[in-house]
N, C-alpha and C. Protein backbone atom coordinates (compact mmCIF):
# COMPACT_ATOMS: atom_id res chain seq x y z
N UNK A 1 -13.52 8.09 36.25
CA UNK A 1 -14.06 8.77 35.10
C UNK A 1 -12.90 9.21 34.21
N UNK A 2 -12.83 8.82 32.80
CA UNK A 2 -11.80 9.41 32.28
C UNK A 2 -12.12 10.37 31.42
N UNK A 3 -11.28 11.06 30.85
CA UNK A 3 -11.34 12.28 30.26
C UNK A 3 -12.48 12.54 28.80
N UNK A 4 -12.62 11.10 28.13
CA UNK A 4 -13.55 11.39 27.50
C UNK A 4 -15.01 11.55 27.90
N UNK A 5 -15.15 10.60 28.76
CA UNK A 5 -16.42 10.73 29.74
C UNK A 5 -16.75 12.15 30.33
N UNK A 6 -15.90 12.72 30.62
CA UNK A 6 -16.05 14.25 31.16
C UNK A 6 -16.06 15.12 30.01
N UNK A 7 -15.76 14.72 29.30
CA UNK A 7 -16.21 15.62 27.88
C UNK A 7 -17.34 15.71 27.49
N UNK A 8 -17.85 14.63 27.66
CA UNK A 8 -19.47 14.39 27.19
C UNK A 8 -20.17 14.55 27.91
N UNK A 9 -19.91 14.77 29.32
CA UNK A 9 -20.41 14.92 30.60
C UNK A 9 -20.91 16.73 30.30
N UNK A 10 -19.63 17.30 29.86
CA UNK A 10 -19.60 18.78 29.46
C UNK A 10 -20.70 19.10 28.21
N UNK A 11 -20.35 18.34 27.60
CA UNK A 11 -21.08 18.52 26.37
C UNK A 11 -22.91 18.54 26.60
N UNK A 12 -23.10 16.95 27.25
CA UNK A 12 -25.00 17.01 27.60
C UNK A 12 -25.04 18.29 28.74
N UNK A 13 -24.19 19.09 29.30
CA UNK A 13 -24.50 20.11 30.68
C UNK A 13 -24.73 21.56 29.44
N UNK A 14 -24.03 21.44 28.33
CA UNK A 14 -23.67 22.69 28.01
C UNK A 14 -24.72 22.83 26.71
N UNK A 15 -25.24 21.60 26.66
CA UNK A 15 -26.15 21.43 25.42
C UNK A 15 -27.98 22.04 26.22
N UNK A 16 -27.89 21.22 27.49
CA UNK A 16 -29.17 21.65 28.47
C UNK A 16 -28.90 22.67 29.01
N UNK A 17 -27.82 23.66 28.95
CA UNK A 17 -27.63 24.96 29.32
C UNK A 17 -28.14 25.99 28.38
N UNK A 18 -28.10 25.17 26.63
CA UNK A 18 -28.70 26.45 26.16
C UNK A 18 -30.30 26.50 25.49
N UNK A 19 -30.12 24.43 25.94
CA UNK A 19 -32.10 24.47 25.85
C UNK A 19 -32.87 25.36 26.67
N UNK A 20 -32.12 25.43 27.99
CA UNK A 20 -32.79 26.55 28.92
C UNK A 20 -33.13 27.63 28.73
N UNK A 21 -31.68 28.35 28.17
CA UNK A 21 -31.66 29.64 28.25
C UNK A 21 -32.85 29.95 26.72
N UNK A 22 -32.83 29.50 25.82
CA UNK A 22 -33.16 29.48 24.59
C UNK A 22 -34.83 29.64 24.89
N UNK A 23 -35.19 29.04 25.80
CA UNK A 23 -36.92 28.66 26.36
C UNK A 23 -36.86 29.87 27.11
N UNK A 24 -36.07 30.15 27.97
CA UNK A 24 -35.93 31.64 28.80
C UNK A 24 -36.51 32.53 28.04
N UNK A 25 -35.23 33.15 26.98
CA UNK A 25 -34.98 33.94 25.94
C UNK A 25 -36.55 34.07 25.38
N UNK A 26 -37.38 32.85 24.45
CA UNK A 26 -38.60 33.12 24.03
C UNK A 26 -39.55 33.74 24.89
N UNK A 27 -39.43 33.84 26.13
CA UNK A 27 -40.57 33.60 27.02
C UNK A 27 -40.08 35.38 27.55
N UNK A 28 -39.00 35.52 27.50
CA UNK A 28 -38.29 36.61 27.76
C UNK A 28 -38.10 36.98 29.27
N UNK A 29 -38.34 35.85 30.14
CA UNK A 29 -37.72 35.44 31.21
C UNK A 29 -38.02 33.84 31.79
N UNK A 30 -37.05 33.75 32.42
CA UNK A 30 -37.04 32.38 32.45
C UNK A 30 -37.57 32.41 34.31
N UNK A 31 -38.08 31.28 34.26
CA UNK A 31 -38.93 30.82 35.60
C UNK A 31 -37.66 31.01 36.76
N UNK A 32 -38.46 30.85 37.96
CA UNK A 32 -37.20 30.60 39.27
C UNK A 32 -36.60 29.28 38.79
N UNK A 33 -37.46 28.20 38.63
CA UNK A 33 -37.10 26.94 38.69
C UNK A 33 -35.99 26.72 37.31
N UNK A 34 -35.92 27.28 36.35
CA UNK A 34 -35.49 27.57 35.39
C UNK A 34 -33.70 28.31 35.86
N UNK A 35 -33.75 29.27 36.72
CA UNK A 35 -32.89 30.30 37.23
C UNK A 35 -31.99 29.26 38.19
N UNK A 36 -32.99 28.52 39.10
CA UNK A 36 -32.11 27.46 39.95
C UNK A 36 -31.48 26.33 39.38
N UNK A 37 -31.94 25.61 37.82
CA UNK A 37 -31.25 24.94 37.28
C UNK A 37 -29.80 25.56 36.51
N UNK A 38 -30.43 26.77 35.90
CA UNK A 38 -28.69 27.11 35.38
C UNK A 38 -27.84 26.87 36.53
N UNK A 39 -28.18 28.04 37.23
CA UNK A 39 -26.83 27.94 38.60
C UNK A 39 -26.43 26.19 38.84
N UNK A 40 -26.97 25.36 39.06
CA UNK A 40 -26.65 24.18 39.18
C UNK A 40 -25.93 23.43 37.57
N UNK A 41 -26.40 23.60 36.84
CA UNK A 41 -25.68 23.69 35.59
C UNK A 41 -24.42 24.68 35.53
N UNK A 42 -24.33 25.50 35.61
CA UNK A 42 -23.24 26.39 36.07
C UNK A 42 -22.21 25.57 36.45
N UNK A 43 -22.72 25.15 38.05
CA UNK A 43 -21.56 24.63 38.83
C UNK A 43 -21.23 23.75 38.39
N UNK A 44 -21.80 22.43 37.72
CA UNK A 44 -21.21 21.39 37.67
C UNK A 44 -20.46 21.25 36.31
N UNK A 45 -20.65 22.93 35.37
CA UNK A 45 -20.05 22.40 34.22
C UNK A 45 -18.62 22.80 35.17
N UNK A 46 -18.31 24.00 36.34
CA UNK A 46 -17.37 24.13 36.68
C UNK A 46 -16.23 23.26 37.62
N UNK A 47 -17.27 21.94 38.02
CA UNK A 47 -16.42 21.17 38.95
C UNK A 47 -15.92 19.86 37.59
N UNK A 48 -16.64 20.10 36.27
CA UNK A 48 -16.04 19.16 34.77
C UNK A 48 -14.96 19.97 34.69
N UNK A 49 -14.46 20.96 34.45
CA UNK A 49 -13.68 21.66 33.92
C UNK A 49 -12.52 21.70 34.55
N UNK A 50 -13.02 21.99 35.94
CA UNK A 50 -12.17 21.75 36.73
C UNK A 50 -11.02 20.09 37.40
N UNK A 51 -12.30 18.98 36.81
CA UNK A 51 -11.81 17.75 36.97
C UNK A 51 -10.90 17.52 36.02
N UNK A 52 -11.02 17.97 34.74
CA UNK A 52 -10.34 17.93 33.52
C UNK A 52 -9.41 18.27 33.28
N UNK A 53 -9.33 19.65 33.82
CA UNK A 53 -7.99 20.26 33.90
C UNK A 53 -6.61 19.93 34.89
N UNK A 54 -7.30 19.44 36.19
CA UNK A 54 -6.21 17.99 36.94
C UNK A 54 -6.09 17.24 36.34
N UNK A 55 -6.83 16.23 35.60
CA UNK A 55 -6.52 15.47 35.34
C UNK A 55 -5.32 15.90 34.01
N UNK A 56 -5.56 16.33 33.58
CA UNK A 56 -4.73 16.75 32.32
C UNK A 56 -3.12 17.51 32.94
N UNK A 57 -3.46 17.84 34.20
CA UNK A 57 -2.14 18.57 34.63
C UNK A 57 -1.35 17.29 35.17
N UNK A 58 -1.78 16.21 36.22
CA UNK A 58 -1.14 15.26 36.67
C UNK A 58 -0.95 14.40 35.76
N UNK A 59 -1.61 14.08 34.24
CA UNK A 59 -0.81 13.46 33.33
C UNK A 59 0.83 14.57 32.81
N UNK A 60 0.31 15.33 32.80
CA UNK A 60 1.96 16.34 32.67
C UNK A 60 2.88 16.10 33.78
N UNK A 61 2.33 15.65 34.05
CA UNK A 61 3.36 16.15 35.46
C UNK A 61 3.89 14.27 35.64
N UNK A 62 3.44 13.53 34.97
CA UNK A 62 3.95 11.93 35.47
C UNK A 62 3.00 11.50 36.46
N UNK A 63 1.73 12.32 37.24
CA UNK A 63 0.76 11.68 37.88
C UNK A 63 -0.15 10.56 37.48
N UNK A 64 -0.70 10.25 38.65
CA UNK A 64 -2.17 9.47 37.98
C UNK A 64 -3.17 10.19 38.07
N UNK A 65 -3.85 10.46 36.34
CA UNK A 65 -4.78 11.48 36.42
C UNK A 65 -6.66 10.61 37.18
N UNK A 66 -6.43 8.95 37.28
CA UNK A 66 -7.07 8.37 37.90
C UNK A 66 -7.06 8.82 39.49
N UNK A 67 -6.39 9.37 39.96
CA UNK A 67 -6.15 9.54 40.97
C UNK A 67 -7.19 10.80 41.56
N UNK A 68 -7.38 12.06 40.56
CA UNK A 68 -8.16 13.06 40.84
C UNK A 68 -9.68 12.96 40.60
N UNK A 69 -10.26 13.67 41.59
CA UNK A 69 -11.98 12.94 42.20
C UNK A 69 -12.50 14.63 41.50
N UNK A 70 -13.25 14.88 41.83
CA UNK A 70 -14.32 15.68 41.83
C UNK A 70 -14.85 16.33 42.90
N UNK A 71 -13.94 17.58 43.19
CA UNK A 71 -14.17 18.14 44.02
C UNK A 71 -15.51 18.63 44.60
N UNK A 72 -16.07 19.04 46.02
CA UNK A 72 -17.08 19.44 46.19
C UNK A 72 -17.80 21.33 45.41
N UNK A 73 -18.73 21.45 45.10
CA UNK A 73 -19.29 22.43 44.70
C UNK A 73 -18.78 23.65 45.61
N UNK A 74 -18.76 23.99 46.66
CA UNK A 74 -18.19 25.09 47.32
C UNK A 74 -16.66 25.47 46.95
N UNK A 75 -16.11 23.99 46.90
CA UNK A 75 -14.88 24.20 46.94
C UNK A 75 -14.26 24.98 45.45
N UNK A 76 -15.00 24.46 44.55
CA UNK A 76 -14.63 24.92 43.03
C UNK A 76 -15.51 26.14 42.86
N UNK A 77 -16.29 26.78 43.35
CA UNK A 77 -16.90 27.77 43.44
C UNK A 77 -16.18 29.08 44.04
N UNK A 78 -15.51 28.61 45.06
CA UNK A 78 -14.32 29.58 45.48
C UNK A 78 -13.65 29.81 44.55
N UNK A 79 -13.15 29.55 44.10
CA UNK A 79 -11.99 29.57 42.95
C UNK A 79 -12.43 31.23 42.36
N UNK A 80 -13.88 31.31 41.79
CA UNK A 80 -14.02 32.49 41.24
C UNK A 80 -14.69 34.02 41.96
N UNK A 81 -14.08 33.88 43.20
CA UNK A 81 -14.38 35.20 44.21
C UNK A 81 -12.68 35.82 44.12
């Protein structure tokens, strides 16, 4: 996946992040099923961000930013405890 692909990857997550919330907002709460998609939206804009930002560091660094995967959801979830 290269870096533009994960951009756009970010972009359709962050675009259906605020169709949600926006349908929430009218309704003036948003469903469980609604509540369980952000969080999953959540995470995966955080394991993009996170892919992006390796990749962008091991091109600094003389790496191959082909080289960095997409870590699992727990793992990039730690990050913010």
């Amino acid at each position: 996946m290269d870096d533009k692909t994960i951009l756009n990857r970010i972009s359709e997550l962050v675009d259906e992040e605020h169709r949600l919330r926006s349908t929430a907002q009218a309704r003036e709460s948003g469903t469980e099923g609604d509540q369980d998609r952000l969080r999953e939206l959540e995470e995966s804009l955080d394991q993009c961000w996170d892919l992006l930002r390796r990749r962008r560091a091991a091109r600094e660094t003389h790496g191959d930013p082909d080289a960095q995967g997409v870590r699992p959801r727990p793992e990039v979830e730690r990050y913010l405890q």
